[in-house]
Protein backbone atom coordinates (compact mmCIF):
# COMPACT_ATOMS: atom_id res chain seq x y z
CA UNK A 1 -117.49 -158.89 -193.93
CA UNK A 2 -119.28 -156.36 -196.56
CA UNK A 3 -116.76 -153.61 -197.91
CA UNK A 4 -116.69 -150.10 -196.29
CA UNK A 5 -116.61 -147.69 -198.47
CA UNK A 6 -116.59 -143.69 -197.29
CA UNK A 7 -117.47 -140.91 -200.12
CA UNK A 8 -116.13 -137.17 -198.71
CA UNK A 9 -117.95 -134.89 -201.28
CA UNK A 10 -120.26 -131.78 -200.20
CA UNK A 11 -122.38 -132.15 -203.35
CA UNK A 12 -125.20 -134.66 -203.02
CA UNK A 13 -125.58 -135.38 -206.74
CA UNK A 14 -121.61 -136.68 -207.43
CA UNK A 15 -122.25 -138.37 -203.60
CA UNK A 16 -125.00 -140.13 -204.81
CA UNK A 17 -123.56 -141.12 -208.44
CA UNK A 18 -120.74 -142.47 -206.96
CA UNK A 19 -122.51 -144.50 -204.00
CA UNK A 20 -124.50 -145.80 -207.11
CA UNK A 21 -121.62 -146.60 -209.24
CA UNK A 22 -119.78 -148.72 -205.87
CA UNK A 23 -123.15 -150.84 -205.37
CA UNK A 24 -122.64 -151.35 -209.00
CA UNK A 25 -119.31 -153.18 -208.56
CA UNK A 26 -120.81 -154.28 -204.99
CA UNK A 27 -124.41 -154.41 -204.53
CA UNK A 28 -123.50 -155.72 -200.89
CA UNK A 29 -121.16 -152.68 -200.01
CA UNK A 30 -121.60 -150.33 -196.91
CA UNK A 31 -121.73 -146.84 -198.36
CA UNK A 32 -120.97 -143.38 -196.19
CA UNK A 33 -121.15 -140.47 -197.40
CA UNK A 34 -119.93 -137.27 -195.60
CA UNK A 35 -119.52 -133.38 -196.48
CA UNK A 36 -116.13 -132.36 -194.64
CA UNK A 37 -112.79 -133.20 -193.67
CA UNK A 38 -113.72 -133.24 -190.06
CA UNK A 39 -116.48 -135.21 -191.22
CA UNK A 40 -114.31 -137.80 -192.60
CA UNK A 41 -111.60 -138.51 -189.43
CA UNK A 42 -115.11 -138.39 -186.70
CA UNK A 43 -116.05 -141.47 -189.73
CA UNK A 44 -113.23 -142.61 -189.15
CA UNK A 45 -112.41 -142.55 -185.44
CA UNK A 46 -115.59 -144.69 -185.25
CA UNK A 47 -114.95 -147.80 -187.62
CA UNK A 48 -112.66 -148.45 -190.78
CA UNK A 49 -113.25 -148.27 -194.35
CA UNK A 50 -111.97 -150.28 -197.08
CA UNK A 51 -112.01 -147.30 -199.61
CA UNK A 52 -112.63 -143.41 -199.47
CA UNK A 53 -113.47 -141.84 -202.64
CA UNK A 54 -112.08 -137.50 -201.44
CA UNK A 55 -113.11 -134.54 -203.49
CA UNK A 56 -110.14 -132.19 -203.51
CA UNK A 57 -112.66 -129.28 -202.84
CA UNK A 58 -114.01 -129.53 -199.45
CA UNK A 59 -115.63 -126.62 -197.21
CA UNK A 60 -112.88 -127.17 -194.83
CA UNK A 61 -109.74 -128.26 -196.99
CA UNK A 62 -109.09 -127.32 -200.50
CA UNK A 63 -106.12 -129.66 -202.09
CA UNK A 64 -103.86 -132.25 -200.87
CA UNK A 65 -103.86 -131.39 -197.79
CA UNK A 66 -107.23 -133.40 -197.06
CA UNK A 67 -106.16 -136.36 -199.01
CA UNK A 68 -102.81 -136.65 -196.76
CA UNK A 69 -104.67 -136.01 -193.33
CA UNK A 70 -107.25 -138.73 -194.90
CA UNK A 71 -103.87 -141.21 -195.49
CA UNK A 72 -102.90 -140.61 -192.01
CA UNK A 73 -106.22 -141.62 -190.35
CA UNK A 74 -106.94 -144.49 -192.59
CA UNK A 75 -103.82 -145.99 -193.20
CA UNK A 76 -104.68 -149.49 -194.34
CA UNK A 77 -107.59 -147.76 -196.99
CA UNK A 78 -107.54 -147.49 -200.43
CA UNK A 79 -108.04 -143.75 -201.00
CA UNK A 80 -108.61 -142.04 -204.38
CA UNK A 81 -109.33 -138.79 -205.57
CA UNK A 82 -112.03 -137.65 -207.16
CA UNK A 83 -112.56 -133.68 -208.62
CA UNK A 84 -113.52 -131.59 -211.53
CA UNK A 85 -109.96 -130.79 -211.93
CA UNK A 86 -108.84 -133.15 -214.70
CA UNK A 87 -105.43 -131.90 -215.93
CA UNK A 88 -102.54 -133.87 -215.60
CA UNK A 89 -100.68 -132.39 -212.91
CA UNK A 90 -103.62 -132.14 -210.67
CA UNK A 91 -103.89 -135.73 -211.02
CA UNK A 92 -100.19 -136.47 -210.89
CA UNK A 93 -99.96 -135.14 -207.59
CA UNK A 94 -103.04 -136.57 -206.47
CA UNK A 95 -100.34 -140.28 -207.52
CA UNK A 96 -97.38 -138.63 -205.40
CA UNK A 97 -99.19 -137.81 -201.74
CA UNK A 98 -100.90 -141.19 -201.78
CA UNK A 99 -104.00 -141.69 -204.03
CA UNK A 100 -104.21 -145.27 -205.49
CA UNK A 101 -106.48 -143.75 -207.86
CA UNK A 102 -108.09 -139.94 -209.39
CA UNK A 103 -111.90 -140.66 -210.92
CA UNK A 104 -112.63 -137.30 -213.12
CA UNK A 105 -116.22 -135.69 -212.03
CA UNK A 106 -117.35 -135.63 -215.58
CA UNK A 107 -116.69 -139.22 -215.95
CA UNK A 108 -119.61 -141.67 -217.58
CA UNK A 109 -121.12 -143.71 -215.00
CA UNK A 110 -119.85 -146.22 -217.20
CA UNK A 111 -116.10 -145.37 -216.64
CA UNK A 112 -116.78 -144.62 -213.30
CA UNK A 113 -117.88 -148.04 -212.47
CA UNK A 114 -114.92 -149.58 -214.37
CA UNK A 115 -112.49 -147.31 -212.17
CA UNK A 116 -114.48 -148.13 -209.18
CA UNK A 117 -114.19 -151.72 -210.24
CA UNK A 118 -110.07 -151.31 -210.49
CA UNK A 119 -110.31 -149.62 -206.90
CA UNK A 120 -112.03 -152.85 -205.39
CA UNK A 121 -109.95 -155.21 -207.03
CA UNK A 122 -106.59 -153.63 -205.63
CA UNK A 123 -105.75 -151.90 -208.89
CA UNK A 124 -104.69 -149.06 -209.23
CA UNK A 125 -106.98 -146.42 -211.41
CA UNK A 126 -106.36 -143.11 -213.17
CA UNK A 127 -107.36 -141.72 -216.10
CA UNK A 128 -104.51 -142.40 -219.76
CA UNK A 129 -100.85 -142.01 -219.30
CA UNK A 130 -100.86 -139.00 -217.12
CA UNK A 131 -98.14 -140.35 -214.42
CA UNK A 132 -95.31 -140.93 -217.04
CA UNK A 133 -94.20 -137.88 -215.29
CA UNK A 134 -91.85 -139.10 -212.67
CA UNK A 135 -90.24 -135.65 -211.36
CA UNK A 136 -89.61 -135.51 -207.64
CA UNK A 137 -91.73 -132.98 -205.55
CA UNK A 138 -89.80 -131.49 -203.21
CA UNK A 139 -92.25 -130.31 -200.80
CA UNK A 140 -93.50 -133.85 -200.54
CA UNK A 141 -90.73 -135.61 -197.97
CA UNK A 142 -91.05 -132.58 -195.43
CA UNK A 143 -95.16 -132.11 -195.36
CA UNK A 144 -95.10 -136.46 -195.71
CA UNK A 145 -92.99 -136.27 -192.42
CA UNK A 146 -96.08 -134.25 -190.16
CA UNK A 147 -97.72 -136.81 -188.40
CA UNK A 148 -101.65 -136.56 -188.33
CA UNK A 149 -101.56 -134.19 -184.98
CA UNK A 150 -99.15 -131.77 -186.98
CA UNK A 151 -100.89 -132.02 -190.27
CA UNK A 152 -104.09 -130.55 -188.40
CA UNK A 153 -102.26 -127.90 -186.35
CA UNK A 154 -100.88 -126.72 -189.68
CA UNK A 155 -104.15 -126.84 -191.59
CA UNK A 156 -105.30 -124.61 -188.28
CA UNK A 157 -102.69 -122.18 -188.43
CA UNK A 158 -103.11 -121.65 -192.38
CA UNK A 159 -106.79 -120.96 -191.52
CA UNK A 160 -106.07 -118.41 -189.37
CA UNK A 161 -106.40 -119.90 -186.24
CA UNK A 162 -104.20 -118.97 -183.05
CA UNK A 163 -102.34 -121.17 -180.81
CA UNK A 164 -105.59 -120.78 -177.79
CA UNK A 165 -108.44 -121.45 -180.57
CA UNK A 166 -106.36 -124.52 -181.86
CA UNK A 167 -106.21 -126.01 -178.47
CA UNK A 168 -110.07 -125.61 -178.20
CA UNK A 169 -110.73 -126.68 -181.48
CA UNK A 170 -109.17 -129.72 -181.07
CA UNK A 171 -109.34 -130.41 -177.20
CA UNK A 172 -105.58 -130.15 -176.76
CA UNK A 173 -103.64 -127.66 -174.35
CA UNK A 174 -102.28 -124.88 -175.86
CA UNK A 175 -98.13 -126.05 -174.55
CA UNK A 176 -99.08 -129.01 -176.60
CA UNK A 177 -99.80 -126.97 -179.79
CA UNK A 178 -96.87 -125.32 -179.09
CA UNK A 179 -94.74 -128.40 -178.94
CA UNK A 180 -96.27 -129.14 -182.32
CA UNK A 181 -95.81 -126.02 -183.87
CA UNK A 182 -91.90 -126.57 -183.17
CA UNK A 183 -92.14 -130.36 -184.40
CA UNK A 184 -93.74 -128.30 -187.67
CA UNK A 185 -90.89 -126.01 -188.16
CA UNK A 186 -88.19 -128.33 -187.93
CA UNK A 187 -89.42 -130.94 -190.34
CA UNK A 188 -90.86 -128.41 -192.96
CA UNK A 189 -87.22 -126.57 -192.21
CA UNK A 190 -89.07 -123.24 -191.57
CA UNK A 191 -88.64 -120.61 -189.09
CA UNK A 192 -92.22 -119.12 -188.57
CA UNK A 193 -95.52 -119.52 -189.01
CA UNK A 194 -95.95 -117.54 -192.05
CA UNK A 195 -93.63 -119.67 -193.60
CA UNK A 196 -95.40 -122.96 -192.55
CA UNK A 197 -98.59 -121.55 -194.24
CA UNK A 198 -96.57 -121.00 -197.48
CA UNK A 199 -95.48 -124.07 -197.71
CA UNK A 200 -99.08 -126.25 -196.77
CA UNK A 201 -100.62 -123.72 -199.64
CA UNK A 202 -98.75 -124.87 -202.21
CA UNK A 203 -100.56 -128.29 -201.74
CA UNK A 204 -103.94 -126.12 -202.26
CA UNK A 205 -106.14 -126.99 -205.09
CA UNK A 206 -107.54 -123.86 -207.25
CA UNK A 207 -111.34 -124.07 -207.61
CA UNK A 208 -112.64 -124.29 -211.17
């Protein structure tokens, strides 16, 4: 059976060099290659993938928030990051909620290939020594505990969204976004909404 493989990125150019650096590694390889978050679960609803390659920077998500939802929906993937931001804790984190691997935008098509490579062959991949860095993050056990319903309520709420447009949005009723939002409290230990928000934004990535 060929290997899957879904790129999320909104820019056509690092889309296309890195469906050309996978048929590098696999010329036989079933490339995908979508723009958004919601993009990415309707991709995924419909058939698995073997590996999803996630920009951090997404029209609809902006950090790890996309790459957990992504973890959620694809749980037997391999899923690894790929962004312009480079420095070590961006990438570090990128280890902690999930990522087997973090493949740097201004990589050489060279190095991408060889990461790719790692990525197909079970390895793991990320650039040097940057996860010597073992520190626990906190905020990772509570947000880790949301299942995928919660994790989208909660990425609804932070966008501004109220409890009658988040039932539409995602074709639930509005008790049941309710029931969520209390499920959300109690495992991020929270006693409001505003706080909820606080705490999914810290797992926001800064644009360049």
């Amino acid at each position: 059976m060929a290997y899957k493989v879904l790129i999320v990125d909104d820019h056509p150019m690092c889309g296309a060099a890195l469906a050309m650096a996978t048929r590098a590694v696999d010329p036989s390889a079933v490339v995908e290659q979508v723009g958004t978050l919601g993009e990415a679960e309707a991709k995924a609803k419909a058939q698995p993938f073997d590996l999803v390659l996630l920009d951090l920077m997404l029209p609809d998500v902006a950090g790890m928030g996309g790459l957990m939802l992504v973890r959620h929906v694809l749980p037997k993937a391999t899923v690894a990051v790929v962004s312009s931001r480079e420095d070590p804790a961006v990438i570090r984190r990128a280890a902690h909620y999930g990522a087997k691997g973090f493949i740097p935008k201004s990589a050489a098509m060279s190095d991408m290939i060889e990461s790719l490579r790692q990525l197909v062959g079970g390895e793991a991949a990320f650039p040097g020594a940057v996860l010597d860095d073992d520190t626990p993050d906190p905020v990772l056990d509570k947000l880790s505990s949301l299942s995928a319903a919660q994790l989208r309520v909660l990425r609804a709420i932070a966008g501004g969204r109220q409890n009658k447009q988040i039932a539409y949005d995602l074709g639930i009723a509005e008790p049941t976004v309710k029931s969520h939002l209390a499920a959300i409290f109690r495992k991020l230990e929270v006693s409001n909404r505003t706080q909820a928000v606080l705490l999914y934004r810290s797992l926001d990535v800064q644009p360049d």
